[in-house]
C-alpha atoms as a PDB file:
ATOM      1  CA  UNK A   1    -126.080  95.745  62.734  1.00  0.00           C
ATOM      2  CA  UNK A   2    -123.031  94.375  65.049  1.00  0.00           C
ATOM      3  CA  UNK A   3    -123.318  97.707  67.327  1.00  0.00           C
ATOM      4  CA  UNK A   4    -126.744  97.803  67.555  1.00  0.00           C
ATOM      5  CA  UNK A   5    -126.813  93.274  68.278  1.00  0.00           C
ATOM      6  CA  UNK A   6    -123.969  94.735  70.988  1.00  0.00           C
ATOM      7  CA  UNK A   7    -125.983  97.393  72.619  1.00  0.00           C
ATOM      8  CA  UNK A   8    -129.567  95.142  73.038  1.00  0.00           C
ATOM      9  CA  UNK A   9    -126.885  92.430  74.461  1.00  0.00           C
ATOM     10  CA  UNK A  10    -125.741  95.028  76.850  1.00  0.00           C
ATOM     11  CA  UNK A  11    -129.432  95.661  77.582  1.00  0.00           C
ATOM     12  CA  UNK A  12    -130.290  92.034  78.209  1.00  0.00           C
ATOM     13  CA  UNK A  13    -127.280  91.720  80.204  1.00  0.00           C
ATOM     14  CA  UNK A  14    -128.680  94.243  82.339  1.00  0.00           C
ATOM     15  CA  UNK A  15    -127.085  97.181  81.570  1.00  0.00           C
ATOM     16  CA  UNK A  16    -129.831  99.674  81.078  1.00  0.00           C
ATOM     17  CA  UNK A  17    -127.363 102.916  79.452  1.00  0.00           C
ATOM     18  CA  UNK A  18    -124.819 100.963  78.083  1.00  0.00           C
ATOM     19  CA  UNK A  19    -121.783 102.965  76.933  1.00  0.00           C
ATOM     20  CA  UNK A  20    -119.835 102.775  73.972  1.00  0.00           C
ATOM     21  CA  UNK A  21    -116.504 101.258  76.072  1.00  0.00           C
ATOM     22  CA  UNK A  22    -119.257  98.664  76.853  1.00  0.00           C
ATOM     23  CA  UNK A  23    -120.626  97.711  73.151  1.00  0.00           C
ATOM     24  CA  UNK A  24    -116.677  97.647  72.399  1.00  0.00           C
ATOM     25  CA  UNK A  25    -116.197  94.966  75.323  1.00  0.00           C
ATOM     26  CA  UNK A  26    -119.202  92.937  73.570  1.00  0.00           C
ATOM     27  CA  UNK A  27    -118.070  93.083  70.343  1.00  0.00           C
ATOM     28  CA  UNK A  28    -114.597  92.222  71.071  1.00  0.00           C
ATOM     29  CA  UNK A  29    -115.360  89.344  73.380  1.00  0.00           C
ATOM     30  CA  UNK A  30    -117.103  87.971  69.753  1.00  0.00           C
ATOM     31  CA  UNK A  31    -114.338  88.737  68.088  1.00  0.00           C
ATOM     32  CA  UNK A  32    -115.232  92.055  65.940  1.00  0.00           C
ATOM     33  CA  UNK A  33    -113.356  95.333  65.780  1.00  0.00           C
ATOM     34  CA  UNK A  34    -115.946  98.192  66.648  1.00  0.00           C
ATOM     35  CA  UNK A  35    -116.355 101.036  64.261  1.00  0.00           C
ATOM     36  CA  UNK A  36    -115.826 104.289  66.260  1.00  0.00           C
ATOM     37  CA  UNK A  37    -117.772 106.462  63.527  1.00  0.00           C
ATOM     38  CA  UNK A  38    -120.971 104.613  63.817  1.00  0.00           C
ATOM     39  CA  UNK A  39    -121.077 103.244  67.271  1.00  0.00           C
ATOM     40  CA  UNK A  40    -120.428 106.946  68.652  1.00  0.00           C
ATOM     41  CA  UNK A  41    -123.859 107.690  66.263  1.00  0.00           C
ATOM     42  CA  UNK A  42    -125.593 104.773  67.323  1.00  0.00           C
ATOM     43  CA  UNK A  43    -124.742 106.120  70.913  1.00  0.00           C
ATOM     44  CA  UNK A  44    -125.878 108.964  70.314  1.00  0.00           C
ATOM     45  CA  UNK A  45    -129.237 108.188  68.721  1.00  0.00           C
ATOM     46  CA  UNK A  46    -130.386 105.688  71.617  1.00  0.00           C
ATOM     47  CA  UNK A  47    -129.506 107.655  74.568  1.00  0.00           C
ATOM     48  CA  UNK A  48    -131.793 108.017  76.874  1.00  0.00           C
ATOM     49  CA  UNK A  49    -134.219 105.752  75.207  1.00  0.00           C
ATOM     50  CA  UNK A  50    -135.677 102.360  76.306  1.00  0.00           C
ATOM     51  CA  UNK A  51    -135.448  99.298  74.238  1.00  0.00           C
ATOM     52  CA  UNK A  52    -139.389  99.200  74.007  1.00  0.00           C
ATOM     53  CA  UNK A  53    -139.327 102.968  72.317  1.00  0.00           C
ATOM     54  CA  UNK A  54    -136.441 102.362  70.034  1.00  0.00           C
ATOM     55  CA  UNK A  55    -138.607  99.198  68.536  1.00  0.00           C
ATOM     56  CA  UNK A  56    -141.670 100.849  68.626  1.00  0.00           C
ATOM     57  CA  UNK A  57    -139.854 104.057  66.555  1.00  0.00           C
ATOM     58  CA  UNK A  58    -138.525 101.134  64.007  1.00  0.00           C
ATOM     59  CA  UNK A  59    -141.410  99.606  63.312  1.00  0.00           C
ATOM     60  CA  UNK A  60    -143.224 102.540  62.612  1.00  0.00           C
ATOM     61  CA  UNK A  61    -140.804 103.454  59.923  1.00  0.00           C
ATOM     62  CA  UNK A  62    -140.880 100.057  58.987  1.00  0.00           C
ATOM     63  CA  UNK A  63    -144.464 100.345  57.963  1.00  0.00           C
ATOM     64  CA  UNK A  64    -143.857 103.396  55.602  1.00  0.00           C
ATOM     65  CA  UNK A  65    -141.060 100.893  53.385  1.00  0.00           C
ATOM     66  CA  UNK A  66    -142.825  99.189  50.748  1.00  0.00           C
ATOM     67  CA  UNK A  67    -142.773  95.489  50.753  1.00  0.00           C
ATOM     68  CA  UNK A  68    -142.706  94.966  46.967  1.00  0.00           C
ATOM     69  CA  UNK A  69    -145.243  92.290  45.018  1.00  0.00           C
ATOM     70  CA  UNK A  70    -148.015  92.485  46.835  1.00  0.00           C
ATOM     71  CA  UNK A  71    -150.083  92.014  43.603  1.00  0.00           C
ATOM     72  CA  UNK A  72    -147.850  88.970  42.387  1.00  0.00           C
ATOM     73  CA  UNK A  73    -148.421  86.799  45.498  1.00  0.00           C
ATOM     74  CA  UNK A  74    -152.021  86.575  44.624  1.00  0.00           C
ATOM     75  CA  UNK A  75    -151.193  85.622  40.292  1.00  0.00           C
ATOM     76  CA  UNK A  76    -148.656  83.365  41.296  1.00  0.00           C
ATOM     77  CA  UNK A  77    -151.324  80.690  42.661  1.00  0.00           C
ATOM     78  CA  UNK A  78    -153.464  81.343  39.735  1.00  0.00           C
ATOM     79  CA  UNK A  79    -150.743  80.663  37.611  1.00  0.00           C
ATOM     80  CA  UNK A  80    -149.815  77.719  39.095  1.00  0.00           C
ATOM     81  CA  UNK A  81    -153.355  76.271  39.317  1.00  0.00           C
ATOM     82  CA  UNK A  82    -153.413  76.230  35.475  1.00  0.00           C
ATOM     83  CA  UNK A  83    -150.364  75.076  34.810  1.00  0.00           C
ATOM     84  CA  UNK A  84    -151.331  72.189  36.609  1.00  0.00           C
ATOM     85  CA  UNK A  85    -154.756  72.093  34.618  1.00  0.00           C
ATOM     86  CA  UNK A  86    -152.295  72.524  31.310  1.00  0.00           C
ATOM     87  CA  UNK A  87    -150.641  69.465  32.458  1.00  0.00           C
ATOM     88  CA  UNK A  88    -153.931  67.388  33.762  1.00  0.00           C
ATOM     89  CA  UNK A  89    -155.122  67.743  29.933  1.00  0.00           C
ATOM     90  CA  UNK A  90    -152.156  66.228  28.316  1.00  0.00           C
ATOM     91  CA  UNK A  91    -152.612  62.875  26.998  1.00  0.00           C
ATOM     92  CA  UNK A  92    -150.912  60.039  28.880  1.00  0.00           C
ATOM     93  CA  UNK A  93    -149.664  58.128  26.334  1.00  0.00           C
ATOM     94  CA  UNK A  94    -147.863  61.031  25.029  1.00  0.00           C
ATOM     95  CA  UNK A  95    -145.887  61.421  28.118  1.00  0.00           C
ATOM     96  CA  UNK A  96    -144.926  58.040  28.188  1.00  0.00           C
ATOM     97  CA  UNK A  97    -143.170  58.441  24.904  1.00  0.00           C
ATOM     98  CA  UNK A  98    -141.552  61.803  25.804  1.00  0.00           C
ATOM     99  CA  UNK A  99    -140.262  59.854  28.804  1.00  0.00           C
ATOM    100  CA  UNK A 100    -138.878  56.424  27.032  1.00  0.00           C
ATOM    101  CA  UNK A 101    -137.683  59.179  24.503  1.00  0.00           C
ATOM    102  CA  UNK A 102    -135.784  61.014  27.263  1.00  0.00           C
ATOM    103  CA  UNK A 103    -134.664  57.884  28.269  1.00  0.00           C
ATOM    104  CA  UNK A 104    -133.220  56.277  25.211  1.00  0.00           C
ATOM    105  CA  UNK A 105    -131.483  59.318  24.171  1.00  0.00           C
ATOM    106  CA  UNK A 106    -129.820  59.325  27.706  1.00  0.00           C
ATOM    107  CA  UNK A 107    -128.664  55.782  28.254  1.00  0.00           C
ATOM    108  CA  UNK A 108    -125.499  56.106  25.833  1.00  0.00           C
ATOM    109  CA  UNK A 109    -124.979  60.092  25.457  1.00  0.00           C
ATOM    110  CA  UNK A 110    -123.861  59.695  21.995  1.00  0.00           C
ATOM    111  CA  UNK A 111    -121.268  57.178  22.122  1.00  0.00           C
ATOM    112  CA  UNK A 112    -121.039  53.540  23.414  1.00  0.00           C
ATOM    113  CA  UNK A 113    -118.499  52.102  25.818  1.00  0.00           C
ATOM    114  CA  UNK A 114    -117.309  49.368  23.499  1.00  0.00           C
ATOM    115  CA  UNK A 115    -117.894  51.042  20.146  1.00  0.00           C
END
């Protein structure tokens, strides 16, 4: 991702080919040691290609992954919505015990600081 950041920097800049010497410049100027393997690649694979194509060519592939859970976004809500309805029904007097239960059992943790 750091040579590819580099190289649309380089574009912004205005640099409309930028060369490898030039992502190198960019990424050491941030501080990053370039990887000669995959920025020659990346190189490679970009020239002669506008910004605009190289997006358009990613998001198409894009499309194709799968995004996972499409299904579960919809139960989750549902699920939720009668939880809540599980928790409407309860009795409030029966919380307020669970709570001064909680409570009671909390306030020494077992031991006492003057026992």
């Amino acid at each position: 991702m750091r040579h590819i950041a580099a190289y649309l920097l380089c574009q912004i800049g205005g640099n409309g080919s930028p060369s490898a010497a030039d992502v190198k410049a960019v990424l050491a100027a941030g501080g990053v040691e370039a990887d000669e393997e995959r920025l020659e690649k990346l190189i490679s694979e970009v020239k002669g290609k506008s910004v605009n194509e190289l997006i358009a060519e990613g998001t198409a592939k894009l499309s194709s992954v799968p995004a996972g859970g499409a299904g579960g976004a919809a139960a989750a809500p549902a699920a939720a919505a009668g939880g809540a309805a599980a928790a409407a029904e309860e009795d409030p007097k029966e919380e307020e015990k669970k709570e001064e239960e909680k409570e009671e059992s909390d306030d020494d943790m077992g031991f006492g600081l003057f026992d």
